[in-house]
C-alpha atoms as a PDB file:
ATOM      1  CA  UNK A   1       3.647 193.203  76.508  1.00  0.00           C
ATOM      2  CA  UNK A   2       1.373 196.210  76.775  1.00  0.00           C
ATOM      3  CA  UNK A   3      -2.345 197.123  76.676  1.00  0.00           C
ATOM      4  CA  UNK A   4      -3.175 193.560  75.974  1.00  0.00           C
ATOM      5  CA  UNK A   5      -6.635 191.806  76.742  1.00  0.00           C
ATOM      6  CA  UNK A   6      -6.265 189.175  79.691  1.00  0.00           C
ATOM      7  CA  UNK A   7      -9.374 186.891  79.101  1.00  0.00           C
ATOM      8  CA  UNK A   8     -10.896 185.406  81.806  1.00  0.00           C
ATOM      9  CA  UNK A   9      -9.928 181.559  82.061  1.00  0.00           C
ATOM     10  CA  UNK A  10     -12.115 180.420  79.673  1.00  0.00           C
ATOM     11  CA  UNK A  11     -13.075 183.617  77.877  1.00  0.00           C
ATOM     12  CA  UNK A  12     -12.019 183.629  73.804  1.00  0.00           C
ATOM     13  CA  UNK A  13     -12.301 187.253  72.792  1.00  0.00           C
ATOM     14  CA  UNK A  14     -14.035 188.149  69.529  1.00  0.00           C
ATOM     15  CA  UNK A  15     -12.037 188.257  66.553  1.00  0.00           C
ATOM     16  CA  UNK A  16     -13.210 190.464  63.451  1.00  0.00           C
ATOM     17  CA  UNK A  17     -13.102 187.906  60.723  1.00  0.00           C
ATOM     18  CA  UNK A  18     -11.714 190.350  58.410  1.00  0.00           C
ATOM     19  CA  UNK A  19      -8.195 190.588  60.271  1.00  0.00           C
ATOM     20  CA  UNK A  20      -8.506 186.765  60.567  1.00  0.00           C
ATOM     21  CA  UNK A  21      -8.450 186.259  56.790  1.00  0.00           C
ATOM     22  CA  UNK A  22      -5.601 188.557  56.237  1.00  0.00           C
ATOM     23  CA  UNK A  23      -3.553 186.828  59.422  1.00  0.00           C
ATOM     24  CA  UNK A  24      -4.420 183.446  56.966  1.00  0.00           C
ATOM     25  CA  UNK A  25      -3.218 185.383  53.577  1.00  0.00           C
ATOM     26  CA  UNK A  26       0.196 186.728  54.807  1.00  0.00           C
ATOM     27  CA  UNK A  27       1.633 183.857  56.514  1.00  0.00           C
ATOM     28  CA  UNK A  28       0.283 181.606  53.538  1.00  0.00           C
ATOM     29  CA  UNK A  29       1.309 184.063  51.193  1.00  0.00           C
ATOM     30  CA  UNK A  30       4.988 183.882  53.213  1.00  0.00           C
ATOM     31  CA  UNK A  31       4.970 180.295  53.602  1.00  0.00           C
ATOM     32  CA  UNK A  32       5.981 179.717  49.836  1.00  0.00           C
ATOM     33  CA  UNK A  33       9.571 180.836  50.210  1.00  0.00           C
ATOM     34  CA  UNK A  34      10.131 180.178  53.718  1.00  0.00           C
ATOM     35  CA  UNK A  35       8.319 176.635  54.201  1.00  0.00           C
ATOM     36  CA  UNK A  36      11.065 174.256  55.992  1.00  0.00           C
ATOM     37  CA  UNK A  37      12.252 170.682  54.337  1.00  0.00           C
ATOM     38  CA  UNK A  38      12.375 168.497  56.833  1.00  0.00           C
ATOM     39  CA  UNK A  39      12.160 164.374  55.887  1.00  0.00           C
ATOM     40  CA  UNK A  40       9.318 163.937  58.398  1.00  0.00           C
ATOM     41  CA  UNK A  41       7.719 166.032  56.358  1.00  0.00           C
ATOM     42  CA  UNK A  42       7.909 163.886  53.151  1.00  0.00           C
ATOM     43  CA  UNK A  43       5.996 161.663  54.596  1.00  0.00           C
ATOM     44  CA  UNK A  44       2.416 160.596  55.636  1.00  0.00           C
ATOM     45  CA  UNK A  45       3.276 157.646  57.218  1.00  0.00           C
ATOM     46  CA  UNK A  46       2.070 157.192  60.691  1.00  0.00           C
ATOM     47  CA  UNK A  47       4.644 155.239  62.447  1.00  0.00           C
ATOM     48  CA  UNK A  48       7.494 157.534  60.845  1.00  0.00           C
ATOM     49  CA  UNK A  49       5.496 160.896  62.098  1.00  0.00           C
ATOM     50  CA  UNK A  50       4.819 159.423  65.419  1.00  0.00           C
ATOM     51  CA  UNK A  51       8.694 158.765  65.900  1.00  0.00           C
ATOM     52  CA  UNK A  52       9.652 162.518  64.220  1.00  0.00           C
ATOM     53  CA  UNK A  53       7.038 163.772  66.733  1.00  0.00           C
ATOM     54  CA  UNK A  54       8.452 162.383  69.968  1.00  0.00           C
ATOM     55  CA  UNK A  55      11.952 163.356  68.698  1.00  0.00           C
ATOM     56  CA  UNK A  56      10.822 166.925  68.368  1.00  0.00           C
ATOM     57  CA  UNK A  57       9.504 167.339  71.997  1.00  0.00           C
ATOM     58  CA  UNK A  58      11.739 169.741  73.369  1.00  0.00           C
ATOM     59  CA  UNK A  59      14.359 169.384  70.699  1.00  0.00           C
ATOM     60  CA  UNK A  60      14.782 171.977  68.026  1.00  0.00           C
ATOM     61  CA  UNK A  61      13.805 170.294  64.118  1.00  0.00           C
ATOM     62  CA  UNK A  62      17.805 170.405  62.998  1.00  0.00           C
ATOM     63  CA  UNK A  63      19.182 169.186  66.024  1.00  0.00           C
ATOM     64  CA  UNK A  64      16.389 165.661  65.768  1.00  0.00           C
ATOM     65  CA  UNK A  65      16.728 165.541  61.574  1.00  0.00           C
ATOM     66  CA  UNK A  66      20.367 164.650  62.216  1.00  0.00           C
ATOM     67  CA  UNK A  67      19.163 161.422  63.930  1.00  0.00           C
ATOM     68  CA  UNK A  68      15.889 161.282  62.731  1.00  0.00           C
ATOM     69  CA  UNK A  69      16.694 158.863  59.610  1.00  0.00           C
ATOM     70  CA  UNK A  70      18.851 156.653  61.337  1.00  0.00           C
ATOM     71  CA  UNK A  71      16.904 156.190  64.207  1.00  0.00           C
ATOM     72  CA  UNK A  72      13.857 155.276  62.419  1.00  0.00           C
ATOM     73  CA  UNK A  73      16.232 152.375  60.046  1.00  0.00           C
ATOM     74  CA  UNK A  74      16.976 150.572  62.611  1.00  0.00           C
ATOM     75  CA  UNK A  75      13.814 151.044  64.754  1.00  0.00           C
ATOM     76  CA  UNK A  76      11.439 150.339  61.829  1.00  0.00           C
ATOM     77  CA  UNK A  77       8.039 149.615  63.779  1.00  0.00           C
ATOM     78  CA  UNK A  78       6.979 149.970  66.654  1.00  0.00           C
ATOM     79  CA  UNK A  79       7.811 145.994  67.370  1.00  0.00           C
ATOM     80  CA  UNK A  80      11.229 146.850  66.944  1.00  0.00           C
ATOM     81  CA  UNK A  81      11.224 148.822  69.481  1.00  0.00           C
ATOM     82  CA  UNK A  82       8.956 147.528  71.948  1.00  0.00           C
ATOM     83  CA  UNK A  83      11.517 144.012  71.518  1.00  0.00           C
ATOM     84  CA  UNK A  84      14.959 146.250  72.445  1.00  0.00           C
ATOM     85  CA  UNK A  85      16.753 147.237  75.664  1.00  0.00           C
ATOM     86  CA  UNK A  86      15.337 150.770  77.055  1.00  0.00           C
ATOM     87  CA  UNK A  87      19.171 151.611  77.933  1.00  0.00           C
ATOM     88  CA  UNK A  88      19.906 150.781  74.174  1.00  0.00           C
ATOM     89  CA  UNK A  89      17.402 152.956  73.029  1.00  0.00           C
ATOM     90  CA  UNK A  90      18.104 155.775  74.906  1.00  0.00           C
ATOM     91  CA  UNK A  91      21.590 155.846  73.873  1.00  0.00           C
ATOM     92  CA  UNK A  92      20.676 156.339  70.250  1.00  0.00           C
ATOM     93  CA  UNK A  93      18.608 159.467  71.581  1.00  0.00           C
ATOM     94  CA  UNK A  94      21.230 160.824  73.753  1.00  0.00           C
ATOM     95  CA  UNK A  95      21.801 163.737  71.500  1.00  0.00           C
ATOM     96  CA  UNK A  96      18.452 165.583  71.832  1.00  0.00           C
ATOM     97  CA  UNK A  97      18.748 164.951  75.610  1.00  0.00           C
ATOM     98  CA  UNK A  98      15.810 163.922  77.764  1.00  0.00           C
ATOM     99  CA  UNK A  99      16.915 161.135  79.260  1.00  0.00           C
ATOM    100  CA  UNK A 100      13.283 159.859  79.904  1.00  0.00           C
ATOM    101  CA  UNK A 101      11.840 159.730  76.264  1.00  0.00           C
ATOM    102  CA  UNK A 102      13.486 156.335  75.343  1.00  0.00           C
ATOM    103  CA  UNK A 103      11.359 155.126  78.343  1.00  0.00           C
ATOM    104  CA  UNK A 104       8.166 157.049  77.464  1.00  0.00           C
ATOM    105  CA  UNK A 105       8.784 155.948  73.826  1.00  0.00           C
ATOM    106  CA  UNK A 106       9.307 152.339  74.559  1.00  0.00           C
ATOM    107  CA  UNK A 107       6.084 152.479  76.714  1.00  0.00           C
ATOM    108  CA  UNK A 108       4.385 153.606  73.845  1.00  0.00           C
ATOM    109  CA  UNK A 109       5.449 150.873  70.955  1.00  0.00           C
ATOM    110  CA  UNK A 110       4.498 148.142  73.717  1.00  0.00           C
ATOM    111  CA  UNK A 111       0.904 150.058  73.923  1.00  0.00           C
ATOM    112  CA  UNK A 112       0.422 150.441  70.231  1.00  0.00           C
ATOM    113  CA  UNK A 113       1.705 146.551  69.561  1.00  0.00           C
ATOM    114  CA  UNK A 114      -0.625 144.797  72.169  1.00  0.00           C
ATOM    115  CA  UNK A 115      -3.554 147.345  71.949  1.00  0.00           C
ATOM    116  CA  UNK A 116      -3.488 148.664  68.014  1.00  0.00           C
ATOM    117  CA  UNK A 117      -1.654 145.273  66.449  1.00  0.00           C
ATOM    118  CA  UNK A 118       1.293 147.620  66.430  1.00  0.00           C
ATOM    119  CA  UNK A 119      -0.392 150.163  64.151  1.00  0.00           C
ATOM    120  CA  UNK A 120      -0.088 153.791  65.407  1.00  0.00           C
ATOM    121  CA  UNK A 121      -3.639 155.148  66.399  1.00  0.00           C
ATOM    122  CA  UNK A 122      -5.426 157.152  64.400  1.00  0.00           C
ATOM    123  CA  UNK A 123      -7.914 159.236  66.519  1.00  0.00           C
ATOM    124  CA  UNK A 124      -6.421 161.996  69.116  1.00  0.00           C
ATOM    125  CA  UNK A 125      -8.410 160.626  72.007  1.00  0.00           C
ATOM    126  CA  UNK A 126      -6.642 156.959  71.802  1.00  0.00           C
ATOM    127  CA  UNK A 127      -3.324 158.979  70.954  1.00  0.00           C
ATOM    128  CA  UNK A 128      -3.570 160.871  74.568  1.00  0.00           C
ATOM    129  CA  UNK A 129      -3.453 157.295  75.860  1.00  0.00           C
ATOM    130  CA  UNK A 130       0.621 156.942  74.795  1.00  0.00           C
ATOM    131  CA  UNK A 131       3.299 157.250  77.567  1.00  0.00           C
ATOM    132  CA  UNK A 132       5.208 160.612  76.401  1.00  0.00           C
ATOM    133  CA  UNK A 133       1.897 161.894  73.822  1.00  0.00           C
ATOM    134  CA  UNK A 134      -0.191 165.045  75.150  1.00  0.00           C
ATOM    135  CA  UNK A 135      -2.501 167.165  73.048  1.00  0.00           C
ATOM    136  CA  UNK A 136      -0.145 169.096  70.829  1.00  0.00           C
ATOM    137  CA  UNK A 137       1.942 165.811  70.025  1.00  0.00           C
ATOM    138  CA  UNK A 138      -1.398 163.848  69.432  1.00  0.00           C
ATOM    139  CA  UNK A 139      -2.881 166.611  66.760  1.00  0.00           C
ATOM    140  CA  UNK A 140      -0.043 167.039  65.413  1.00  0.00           C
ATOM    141  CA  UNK A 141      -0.095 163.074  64.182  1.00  0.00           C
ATOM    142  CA  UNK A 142      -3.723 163.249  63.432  1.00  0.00           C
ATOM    143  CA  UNK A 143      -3.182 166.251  61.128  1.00  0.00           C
ATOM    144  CA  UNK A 144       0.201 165.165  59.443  1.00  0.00           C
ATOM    145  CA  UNK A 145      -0.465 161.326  58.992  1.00  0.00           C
ATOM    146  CA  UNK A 146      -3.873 161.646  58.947  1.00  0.00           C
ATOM    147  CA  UNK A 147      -5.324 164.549  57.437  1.00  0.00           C
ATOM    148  CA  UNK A 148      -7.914 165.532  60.345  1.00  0.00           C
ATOM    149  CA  UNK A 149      -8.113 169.124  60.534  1.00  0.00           C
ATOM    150  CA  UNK A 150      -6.824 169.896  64.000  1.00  0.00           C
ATOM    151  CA  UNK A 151      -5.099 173.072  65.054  1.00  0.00           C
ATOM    152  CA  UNK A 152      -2.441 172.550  67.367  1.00  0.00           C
ATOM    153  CA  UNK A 153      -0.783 174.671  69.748  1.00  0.00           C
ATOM    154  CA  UNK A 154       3.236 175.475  70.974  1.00  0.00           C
ATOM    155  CA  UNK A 155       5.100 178.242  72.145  1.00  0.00           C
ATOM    156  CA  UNK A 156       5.582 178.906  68.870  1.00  0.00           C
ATOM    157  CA  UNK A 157       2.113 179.748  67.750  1.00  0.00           C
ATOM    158  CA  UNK A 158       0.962 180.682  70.974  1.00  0.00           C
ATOM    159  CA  UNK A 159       3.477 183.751  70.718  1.00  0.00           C
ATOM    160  CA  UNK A 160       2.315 184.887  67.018  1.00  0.00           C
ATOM    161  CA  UNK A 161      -1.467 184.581  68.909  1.00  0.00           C
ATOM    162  CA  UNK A 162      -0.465 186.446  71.709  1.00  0.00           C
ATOM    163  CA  UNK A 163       1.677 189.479  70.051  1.00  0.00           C
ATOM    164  CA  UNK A 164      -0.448 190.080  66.861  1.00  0.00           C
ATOM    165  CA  UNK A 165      -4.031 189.608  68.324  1.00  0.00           C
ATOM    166  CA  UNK A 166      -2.879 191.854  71.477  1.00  0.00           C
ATOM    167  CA  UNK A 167      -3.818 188.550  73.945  1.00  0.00           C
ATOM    168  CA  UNK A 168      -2.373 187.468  77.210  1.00  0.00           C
ATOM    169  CA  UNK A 169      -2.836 184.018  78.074  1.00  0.00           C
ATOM    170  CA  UNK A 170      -1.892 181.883  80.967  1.00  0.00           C
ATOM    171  CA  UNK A 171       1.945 181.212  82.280  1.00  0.00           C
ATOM    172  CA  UNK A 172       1.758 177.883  80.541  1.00  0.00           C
ATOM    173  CA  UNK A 173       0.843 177.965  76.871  1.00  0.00           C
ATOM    174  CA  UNK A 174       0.304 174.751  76.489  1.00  0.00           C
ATOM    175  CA  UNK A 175      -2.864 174.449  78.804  1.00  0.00           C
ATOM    176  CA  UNK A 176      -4.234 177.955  77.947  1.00  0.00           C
ATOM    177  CA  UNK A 177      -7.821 177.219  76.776  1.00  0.00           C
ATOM    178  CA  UNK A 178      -7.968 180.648  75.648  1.00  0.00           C
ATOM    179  CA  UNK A 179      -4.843 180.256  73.150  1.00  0.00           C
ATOM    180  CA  UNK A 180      -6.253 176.939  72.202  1.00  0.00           C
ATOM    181  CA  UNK A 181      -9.860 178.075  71.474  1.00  0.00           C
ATOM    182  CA  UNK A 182      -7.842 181.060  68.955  1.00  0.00           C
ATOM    183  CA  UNK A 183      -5.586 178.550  66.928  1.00  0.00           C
ATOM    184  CA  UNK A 184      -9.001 176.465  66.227  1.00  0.00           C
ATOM    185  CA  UNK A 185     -10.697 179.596  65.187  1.00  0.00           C
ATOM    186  CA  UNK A 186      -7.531 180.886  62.575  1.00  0.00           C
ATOM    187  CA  UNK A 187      -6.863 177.622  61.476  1.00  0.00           C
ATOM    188  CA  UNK A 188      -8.339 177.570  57.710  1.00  0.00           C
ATOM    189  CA  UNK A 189     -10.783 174.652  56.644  1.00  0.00           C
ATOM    190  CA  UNK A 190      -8.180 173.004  54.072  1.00  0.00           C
ATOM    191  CA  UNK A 191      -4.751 171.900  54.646  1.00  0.00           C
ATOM    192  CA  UNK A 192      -4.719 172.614  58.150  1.00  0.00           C
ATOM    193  CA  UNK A 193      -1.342 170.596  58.143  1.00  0.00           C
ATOM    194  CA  UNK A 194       0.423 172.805  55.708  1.00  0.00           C
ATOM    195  CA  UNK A 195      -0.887 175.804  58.131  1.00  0.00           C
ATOM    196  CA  UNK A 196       0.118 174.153  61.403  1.00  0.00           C
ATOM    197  CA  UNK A 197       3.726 173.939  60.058  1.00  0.00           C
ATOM    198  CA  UNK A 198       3.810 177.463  58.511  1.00  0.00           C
ATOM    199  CA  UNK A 199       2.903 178.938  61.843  1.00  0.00           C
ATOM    200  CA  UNK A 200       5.721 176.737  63.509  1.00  0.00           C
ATOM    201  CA  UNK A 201       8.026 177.570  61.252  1.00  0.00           C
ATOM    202  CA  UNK A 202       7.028 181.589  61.406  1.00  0.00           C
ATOM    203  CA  UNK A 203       7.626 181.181  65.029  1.00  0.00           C
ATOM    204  CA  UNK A 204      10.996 180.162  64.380  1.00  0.00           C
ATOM    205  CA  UNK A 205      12.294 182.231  61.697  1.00  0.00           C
ATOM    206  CA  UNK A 206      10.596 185.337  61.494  1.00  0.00           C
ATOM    207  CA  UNK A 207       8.244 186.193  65.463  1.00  0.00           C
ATOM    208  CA  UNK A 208      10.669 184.684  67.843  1.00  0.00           C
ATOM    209  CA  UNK A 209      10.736 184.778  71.026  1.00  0.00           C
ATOM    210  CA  UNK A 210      13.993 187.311  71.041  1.00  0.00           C
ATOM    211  CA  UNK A 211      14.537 189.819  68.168  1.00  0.00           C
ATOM    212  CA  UNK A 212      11.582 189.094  66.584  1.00  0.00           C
ATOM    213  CA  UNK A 213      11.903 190.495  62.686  1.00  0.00           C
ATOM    214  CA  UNK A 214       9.093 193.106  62.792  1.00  0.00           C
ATOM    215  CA  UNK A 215      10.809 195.409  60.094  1.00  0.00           C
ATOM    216  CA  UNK A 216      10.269 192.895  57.991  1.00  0.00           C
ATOM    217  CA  UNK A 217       7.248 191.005  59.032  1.00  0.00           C
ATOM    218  CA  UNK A 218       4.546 190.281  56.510  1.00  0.00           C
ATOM    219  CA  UNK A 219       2.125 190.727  59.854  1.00  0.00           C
ATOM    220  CA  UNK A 220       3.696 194.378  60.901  1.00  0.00           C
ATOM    221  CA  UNK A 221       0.562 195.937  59.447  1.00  0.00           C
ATOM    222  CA  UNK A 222      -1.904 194.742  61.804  1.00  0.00           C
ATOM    223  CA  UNK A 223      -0.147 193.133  64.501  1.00  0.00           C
ATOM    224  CA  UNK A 224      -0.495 194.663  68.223  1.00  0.00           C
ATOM    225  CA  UNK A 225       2.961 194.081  69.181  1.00  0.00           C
ATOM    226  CA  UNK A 226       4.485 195.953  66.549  1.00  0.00           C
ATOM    227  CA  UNK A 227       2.167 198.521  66.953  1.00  0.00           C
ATOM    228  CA  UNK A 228       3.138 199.166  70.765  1.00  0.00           C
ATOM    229  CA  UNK A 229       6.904 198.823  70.217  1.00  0.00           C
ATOM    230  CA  UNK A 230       7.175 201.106  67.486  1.00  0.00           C
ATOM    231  CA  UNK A 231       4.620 203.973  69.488  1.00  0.00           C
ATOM    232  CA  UNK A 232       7.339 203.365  72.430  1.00  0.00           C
ATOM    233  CA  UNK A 233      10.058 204.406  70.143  1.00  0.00           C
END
């Protein structure tokens, strides 16, 4: 990426609130049609978020709904998990692959049964706590089963920040305090769930990380990236 502003490390560049508002209108505005179904999203129930949420780490949404229901019948609370074989467990997640989250997760339910009487916790600082929970996994509970208004941050979002404000943050994303400090300030007031998923699934379907869609991106307009691709060709 070209002529883009490198902050210092914990410089957050100036953002004209006008292009802010009209970031917030388009992918809203696109969000209607192209918001995802997934059954975690159904749902404001803590425990079933928290599972849906350790299922997505690393594991793309279609590959952890196909064992997402199942998974979450059988382990039904976080007792019934704390209570069952690690090797069992990590059987039934075999198919999203990393073969240390049935530990991690297992960690967690025994945390959340003898600390939080086996209710999942509702504040991001006690979340950080979990085995297997950092910052993105932790706000991401708070906003969906919760309703705090907490931006989050993945590669995802972190590359529509990065190619339509014209920013470079650090190597890794997900420590950039830069790319944090944005999402926080383009996040809207209201709903900040709904917009945390529409930027996820924007990410996904339309700025991706290869052949993004910039013909027909709702952000083509303003965004820096397009601007410097299309002046190159």
């Amino acid at each position: 990426m070209k002529n883009t502003h490198s902050p210092s490390k914990n410089e957050i560049p100036a953002l004209p609130e006008k292009q802010i508002q009209w970031f917030r209108r388009q992918l809203q505005t696109w969000s209607i049609a192209n918001f995802r179904d997934f059954p975690w999203r159904r749902t404001t129930d803590p425990y079933a978020i928290f599972i849906a949420e350790l299922l997505l780490q690393k594991t793309d949404a279609t590959t952890a709904e196909k064992i997402y229901e199942t998974f979450l019948a059988q382990y039904f609370s976080p007792e019934a998990i704390a209570t069952t074989n690690i090797e069992e467990i990590a059987q039934q997640l075999a198919p999203l692959g990393l073969h240390f989250r049935a530990k991690r997760l297992h960690q967690a339910a025994q945390i959340i049964l003898e600390k939080y009487g086996g209710k999942i916790p509702a504040t991001e600082t006690e979340l950080l706590e979990l085995p297997g929970v950092g910052k993105y996994t932790a706000r991401s509970i708070c906003t969906n089963a919760f309703k705090q208004p907490l931006a989050v941050l993945d590669t995802n979002i972190a590359r529509i920040i990065e190619r339509f404000f014209g920013i470079k943050g650090n190597r890794v994303k997900s420590r950039c305090k830069v790319l944090w400090g944005i999402a926080e300030i383009i996040a809207p007031k209201t709903n900040v769930d709904i917009w945390n998923l529409t930027l996820i699934d924007f990410g996904s379907a339309s700025c991706t990380a290869s052949r993004p869609r910039c013909q027909n991106c709702p952000l083509e307009e303003q965004c820096s990236y397009s601007k410097i691709n299309y002046s190159d060709s």
